[in-house]
PDB file of N, CA and C in Angstrom:
ATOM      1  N   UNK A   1       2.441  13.292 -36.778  1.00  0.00           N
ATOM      2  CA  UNK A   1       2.246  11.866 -36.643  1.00  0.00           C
ATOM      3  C   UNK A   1       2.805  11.219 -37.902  1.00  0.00           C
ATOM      4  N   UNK A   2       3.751  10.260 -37.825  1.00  0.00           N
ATOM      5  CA  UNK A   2       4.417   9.824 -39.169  1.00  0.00           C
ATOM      6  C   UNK A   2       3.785   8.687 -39.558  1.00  0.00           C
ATOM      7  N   UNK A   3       3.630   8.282 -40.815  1.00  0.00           N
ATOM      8  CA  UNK A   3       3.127   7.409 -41.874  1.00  0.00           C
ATOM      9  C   UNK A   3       4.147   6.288 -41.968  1.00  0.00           C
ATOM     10  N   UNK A   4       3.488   5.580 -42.585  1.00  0.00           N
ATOM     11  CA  UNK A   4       4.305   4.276 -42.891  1.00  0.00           C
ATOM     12  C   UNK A   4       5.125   5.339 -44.238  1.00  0.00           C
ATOM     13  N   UNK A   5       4.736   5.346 -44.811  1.00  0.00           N
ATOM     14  CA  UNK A   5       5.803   5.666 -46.138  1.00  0.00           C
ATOM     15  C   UNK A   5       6.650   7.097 -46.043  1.00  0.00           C
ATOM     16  N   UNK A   6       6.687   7.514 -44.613  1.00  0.00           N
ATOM     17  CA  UNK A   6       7.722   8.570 -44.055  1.00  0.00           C
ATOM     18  C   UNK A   6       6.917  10.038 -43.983  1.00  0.00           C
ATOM     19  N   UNK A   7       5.493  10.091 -44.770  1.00  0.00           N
ATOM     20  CA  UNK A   7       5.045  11.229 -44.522  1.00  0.00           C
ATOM     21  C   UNK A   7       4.324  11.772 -43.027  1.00  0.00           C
ATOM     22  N   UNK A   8       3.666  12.871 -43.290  1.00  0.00           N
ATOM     23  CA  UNK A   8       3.301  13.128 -41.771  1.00  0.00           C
ATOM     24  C   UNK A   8       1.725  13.241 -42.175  1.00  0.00           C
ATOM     25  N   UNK A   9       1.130  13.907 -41.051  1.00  0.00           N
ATOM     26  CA  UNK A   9      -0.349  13.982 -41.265  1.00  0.00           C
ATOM     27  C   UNK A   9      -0.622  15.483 -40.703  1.00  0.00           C
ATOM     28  N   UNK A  10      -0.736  16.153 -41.297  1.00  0.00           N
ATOM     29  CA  UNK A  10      -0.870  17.578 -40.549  1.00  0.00           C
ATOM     30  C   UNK A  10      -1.194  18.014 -39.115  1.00  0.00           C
ATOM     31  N   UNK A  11      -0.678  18.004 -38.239  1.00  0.00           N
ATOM     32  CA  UNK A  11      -1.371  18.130 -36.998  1.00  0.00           C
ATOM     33  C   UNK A  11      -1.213  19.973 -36.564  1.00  0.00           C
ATOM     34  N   UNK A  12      -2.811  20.654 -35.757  1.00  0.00           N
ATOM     35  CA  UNK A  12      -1.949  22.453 -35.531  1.00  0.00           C
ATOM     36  C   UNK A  12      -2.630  21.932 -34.027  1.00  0.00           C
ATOM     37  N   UNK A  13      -1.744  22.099 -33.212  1.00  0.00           N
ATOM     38  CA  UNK A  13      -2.113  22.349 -31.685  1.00  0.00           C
ATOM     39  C   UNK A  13      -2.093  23.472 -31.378  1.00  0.00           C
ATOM     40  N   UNK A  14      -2.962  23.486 -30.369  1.00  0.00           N
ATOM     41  CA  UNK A  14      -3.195  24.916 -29.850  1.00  0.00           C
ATOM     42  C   UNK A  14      -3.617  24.626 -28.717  1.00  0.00           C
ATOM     43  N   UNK A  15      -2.972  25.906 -27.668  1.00  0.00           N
ATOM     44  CA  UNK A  15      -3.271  25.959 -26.128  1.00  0.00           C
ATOM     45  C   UNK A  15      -4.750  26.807 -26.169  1.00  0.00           C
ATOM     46  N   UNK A  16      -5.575  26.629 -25.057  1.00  0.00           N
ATOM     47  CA  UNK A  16      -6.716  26.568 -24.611  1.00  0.00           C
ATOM     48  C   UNK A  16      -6.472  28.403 -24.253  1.00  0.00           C
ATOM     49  N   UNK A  17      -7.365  29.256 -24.580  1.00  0.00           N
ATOM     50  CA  UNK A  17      -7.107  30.586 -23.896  1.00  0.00           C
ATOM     51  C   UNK A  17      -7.528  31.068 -22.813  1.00  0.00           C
ATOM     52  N   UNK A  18      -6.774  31.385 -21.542  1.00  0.00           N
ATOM     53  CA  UNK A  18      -7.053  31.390 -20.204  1.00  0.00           C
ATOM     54  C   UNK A  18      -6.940  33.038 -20.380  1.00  0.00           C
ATOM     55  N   UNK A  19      -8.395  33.167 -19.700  1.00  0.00           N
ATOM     56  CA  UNK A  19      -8.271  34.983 -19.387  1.00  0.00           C
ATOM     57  C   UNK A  19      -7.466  35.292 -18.711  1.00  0.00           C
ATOM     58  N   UNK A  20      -6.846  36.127 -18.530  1.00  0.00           N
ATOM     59  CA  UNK A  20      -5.856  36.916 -17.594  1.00  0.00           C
ATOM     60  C   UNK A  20      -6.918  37.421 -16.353  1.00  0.00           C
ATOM     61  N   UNK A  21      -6.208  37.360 -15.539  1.00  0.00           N
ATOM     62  CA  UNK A  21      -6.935  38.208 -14.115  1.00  0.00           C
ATOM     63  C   UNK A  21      -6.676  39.983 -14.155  1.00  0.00           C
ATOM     64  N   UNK A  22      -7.515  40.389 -13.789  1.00  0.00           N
ATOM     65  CA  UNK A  22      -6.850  42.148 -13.785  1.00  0.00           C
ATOM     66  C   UNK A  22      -7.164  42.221 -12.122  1.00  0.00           C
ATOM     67  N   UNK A  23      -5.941  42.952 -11.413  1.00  0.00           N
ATOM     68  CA  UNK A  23      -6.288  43.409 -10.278  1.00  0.00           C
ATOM     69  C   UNK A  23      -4.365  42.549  -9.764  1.00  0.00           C
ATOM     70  N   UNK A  24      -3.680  42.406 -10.422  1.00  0.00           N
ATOM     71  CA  UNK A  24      -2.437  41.788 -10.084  1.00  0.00           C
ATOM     72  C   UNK A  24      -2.618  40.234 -10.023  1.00  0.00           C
ATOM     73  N   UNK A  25      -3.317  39.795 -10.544  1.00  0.00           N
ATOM     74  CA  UNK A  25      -3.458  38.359 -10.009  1.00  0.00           C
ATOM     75  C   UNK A  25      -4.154  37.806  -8.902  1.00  0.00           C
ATOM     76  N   UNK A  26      -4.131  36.682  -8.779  1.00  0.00           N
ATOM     77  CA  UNK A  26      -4.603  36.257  -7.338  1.00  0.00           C
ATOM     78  C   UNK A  26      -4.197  34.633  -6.962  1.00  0.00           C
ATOM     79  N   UNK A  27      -4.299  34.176  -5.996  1.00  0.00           N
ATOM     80  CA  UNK A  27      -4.293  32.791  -5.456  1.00  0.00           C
ATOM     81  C   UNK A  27      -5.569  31.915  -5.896  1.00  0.00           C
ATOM     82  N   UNK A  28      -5.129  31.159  -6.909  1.00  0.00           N
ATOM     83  CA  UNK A  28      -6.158  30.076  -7.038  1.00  0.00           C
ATOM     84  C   UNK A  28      -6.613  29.000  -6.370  1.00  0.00           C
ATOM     85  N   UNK A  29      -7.303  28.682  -5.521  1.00  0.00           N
ATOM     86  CA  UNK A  29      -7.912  27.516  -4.783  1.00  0.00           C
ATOM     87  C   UNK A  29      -8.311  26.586  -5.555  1.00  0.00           C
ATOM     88  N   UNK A  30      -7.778  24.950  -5.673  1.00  0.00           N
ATOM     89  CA  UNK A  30      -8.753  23.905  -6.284  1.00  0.00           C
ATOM     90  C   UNK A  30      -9.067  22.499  -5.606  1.00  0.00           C
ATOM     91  N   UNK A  31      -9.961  22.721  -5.021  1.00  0.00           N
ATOM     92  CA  UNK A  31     -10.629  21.896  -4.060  1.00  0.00           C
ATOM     93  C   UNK A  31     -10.870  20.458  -4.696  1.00  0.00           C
ATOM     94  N   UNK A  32     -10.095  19.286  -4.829  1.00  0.00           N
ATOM     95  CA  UNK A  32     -10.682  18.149  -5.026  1.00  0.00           C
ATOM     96  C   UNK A  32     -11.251  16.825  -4.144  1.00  0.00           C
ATOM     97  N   UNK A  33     -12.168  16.119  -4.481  1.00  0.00           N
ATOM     98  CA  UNK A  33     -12.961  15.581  -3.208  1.00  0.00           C
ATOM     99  C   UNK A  33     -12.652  13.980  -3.977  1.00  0.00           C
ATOM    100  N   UNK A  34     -12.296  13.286  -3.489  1.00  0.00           N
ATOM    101  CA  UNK A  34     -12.161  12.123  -4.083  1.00  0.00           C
ATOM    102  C   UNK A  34     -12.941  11.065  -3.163  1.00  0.00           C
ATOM    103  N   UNK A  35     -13.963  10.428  -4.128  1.00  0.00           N
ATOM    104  CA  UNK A  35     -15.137   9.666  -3.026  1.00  0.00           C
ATOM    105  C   UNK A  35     -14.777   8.201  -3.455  1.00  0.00           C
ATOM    106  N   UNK A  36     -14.813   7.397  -2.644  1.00  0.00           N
ATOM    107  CA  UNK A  36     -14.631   5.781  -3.140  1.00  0.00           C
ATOM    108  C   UNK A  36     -15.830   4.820  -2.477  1.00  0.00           C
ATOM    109  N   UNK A  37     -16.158   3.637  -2.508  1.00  0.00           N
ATOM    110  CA  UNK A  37     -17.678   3.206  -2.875  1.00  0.00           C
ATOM    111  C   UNK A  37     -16.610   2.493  -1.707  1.00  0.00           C
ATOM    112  N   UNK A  38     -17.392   2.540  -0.172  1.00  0.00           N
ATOM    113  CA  UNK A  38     -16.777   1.488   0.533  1.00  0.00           C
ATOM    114  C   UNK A  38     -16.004   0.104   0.452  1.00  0.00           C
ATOM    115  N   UNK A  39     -17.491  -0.588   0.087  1.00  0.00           N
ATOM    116  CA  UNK A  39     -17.436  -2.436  -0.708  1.00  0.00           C
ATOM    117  C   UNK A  39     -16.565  -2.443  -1.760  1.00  0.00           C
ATOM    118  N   UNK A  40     -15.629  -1.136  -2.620  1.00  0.00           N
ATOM    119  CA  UNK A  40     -15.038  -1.384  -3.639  1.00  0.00           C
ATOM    120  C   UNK A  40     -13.433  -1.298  -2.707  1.00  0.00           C
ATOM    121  N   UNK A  41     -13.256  -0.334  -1.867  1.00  0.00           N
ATOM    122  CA  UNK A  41     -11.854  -0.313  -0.673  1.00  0.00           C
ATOM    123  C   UNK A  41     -11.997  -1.330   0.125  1.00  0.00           C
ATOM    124  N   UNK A  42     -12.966  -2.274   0.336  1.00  0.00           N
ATOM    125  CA  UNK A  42     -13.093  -3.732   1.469  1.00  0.00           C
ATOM    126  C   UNK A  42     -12.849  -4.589   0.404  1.00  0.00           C
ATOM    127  N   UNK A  43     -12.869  -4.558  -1.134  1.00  0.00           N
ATOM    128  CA  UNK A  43     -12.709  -5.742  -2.038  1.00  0.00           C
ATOM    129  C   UNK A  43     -11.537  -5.330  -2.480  1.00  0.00           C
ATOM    130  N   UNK A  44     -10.359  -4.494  -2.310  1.00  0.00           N
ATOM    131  CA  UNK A  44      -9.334  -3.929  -2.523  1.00  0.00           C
ATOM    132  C   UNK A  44      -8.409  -5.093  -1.525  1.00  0.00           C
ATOM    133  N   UNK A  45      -8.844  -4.374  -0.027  1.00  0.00           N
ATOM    134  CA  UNK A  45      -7.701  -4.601   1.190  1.00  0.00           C
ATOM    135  C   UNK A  45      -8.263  -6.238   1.206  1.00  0.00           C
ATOM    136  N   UNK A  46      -9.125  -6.624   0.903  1.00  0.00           N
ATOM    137  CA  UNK A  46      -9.183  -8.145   0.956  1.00  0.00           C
ATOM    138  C   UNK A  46      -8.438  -9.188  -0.376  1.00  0.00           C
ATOM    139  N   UNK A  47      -8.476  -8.335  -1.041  1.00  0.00           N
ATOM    140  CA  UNK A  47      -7.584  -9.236  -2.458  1.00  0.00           C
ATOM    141  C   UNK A  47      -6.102  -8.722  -1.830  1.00  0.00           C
ATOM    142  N   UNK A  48      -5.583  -7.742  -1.450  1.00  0.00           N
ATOM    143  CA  UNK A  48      -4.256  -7.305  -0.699  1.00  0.00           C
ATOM    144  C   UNK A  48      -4.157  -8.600  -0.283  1.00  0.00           C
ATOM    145  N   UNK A  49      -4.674  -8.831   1.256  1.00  0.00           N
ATOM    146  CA  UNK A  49      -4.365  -9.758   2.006  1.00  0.00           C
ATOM    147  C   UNK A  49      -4.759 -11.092   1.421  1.00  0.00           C
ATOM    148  N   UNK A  50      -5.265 -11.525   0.611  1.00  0.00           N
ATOM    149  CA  UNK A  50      -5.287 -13.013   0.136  1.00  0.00           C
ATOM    150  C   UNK A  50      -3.691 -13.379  -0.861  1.00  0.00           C
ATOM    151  N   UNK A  51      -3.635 -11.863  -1.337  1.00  0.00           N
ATOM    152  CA  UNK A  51      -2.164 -12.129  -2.333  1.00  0.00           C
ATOM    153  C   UNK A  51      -1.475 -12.138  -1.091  1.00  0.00           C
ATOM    154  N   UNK A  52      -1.151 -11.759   0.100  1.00  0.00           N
ATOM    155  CA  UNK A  52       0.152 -11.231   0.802  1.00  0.00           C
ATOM    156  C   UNK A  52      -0.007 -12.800   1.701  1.00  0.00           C
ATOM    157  N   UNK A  53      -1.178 -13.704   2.017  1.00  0.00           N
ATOM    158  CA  UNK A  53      -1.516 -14.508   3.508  1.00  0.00           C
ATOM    159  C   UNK A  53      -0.247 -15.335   3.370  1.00  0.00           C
ATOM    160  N   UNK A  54       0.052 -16.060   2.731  1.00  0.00           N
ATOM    161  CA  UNK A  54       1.118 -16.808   2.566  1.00  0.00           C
ATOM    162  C   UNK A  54       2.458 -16.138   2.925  1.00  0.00           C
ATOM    163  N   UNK A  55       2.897 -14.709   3.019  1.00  0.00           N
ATOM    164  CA  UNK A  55       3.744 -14.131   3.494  1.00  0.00           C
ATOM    165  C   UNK A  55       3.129 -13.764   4.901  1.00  0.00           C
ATOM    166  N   UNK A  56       2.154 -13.202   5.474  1.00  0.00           N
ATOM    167  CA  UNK A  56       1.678 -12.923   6.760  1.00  0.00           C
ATOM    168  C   UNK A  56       1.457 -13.958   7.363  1.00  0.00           C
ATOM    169  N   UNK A  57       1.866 -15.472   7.288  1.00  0.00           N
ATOM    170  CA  UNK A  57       1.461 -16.508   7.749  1.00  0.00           C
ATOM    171  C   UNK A  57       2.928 -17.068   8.226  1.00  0.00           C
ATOM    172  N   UNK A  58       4.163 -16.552   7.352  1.00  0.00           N
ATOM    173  CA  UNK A  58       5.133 -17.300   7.553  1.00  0.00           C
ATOM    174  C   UNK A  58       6.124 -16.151   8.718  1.00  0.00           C
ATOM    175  N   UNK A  59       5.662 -14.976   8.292  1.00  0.00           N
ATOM    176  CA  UNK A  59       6.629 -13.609   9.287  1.00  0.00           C
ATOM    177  C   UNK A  59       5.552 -14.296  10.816  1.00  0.00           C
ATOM    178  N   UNK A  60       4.500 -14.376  10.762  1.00  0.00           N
ATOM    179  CA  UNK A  60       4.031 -14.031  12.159  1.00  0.00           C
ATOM    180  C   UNK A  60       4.706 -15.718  12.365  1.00  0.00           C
ATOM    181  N   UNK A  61       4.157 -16.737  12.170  1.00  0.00           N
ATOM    182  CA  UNK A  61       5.201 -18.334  12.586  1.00  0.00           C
ATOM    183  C   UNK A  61       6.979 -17.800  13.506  1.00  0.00           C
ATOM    184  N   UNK A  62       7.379 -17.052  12.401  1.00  0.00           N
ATOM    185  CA  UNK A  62       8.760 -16.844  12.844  1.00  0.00           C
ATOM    186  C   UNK A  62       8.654 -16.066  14.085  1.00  0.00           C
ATOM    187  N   UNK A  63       7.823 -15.188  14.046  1.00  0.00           N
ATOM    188  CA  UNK A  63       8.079 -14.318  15.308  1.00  0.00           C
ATOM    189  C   UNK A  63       7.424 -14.886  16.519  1.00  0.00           C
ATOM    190  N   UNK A  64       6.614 -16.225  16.078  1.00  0.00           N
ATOM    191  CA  UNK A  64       6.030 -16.731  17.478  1.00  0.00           C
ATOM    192  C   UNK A  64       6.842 -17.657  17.774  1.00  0.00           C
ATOM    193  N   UNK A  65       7.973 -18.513  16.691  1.00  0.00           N
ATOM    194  CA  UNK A  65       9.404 -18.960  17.713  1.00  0.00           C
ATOM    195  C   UNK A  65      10.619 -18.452  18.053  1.00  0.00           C
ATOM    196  N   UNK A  66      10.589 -17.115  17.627  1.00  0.00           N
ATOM    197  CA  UNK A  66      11.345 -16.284  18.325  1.00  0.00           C
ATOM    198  C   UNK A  66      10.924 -15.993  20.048  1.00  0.00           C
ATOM    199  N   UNK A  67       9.478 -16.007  20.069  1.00  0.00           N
ATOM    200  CA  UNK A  67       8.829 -15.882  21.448  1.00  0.00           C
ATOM    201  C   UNK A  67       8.716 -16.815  22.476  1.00  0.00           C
ATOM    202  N   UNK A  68       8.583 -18.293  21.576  1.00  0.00           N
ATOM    203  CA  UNK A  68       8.070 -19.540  22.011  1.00  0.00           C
ATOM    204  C   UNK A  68       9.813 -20.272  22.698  1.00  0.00           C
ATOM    205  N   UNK A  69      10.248 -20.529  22.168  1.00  0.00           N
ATOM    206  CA  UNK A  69      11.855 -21.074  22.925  1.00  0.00           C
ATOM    207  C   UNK A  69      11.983 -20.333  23.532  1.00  0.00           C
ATOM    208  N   UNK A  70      12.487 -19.142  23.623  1.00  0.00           N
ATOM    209  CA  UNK A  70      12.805 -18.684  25.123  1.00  0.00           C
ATOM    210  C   UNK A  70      11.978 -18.974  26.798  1.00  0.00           C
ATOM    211  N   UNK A  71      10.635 -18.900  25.695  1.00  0.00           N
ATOM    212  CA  UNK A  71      10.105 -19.419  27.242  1.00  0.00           C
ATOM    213  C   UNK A  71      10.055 -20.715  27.347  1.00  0.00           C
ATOM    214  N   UNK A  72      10.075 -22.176  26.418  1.00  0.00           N
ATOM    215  CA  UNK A  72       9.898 -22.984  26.828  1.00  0.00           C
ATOM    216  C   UNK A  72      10.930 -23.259  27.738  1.00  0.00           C
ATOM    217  N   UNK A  73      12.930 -22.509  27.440  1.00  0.00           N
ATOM    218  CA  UNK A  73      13.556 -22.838  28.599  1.00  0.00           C
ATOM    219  C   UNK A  73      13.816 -22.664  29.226  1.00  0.00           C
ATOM    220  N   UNK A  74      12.814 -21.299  29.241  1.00  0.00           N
ATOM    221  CA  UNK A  74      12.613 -20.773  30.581  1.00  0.00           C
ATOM    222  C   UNK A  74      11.741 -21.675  31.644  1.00  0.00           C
ATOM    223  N   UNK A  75      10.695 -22.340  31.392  1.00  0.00           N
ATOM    224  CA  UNK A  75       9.967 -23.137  31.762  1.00  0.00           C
ATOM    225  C   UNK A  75      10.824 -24.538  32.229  1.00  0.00           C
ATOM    226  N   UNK A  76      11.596 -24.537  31.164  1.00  0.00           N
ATOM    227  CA  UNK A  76      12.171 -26.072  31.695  1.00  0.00           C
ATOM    228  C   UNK A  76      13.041 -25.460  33.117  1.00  0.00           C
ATOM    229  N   UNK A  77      13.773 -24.910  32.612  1.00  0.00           N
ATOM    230  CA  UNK A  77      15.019 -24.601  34.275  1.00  0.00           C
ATOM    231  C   UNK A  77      13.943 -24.519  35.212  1.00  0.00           C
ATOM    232  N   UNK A  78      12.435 -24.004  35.503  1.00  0.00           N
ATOM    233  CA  UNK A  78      12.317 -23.335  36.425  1.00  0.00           C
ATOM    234  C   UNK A  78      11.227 -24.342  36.968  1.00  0.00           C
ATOM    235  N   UNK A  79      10.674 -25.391  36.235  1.00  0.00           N
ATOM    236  CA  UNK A  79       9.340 -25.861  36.385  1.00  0.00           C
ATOM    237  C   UNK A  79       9.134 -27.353  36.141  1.00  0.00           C
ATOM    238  N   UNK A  80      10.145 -27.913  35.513  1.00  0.00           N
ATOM    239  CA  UNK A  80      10.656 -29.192  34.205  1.00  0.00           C
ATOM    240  C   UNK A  80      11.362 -30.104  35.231  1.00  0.00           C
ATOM    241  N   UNK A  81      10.749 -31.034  36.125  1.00  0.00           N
ATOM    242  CA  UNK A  81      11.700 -31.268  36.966  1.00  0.00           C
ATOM    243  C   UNK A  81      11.359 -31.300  38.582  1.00  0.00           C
ATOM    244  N   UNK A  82      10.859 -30.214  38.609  1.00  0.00           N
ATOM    245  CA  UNK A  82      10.892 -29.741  39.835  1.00  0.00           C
ATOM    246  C   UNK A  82      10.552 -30.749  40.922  1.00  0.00           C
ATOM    247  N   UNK A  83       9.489 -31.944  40.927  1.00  0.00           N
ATOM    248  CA  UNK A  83       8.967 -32.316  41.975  1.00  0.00           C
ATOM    249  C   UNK A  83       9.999 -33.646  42.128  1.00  0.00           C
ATOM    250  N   UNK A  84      10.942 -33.423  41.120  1.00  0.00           N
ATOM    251  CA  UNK A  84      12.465 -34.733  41.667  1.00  0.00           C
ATOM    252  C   UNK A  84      13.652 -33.363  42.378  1.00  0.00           C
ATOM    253  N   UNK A  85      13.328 -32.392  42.706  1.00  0.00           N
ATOM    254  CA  UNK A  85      14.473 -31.945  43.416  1.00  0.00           C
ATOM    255  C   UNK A  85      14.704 -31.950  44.262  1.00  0.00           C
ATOM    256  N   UNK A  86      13.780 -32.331  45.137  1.00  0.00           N
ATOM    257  CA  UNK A  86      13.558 -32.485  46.634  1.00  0.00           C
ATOM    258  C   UNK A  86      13.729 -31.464  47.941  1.00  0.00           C
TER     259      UNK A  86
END
């Protein structure tokens, strides 16, 4: 770790000593369980969607006049009219 005035500070690391296995080794299993507090994943996906609403507000708009004109002229040719055609 270096010093302001260029020196160091002694540091000795050392690895942790792992017994050896006798018998050739083996397959280690390590099972981790990761638990989360419901009300803390419902206060997650709800701050998600309050940052994103302003984008989920403007994609779904677009895709309901992508849906909406076609049928209104569809409606007009077929319905818009009708009781002057005689």
């Amino acid at each position: 770790m270096p010093l302001p005035d260029g020196r160091h500070i002694p540091v000795k690391l050392m690895e942790p000593r792992i017994p050896q296995m006798r018998g050739g080794g083996g397959n280690e299993v390590v099972t981790v369980n990761l638990q989360a507090d419901p009300s803390v994943i419902a206060e997650v996906a709800d701050q998600r969607i309050r940052t994103a609403s302003g984008t989920i507000v403007q994609v779904a708009v677009k895709q309901s006049n992508k849906q909406v004109m076609p049928t209104v002229a569809q409606y007009q040719r077929n319905t818009a009219g009708g009781d002057y055609r005689g």
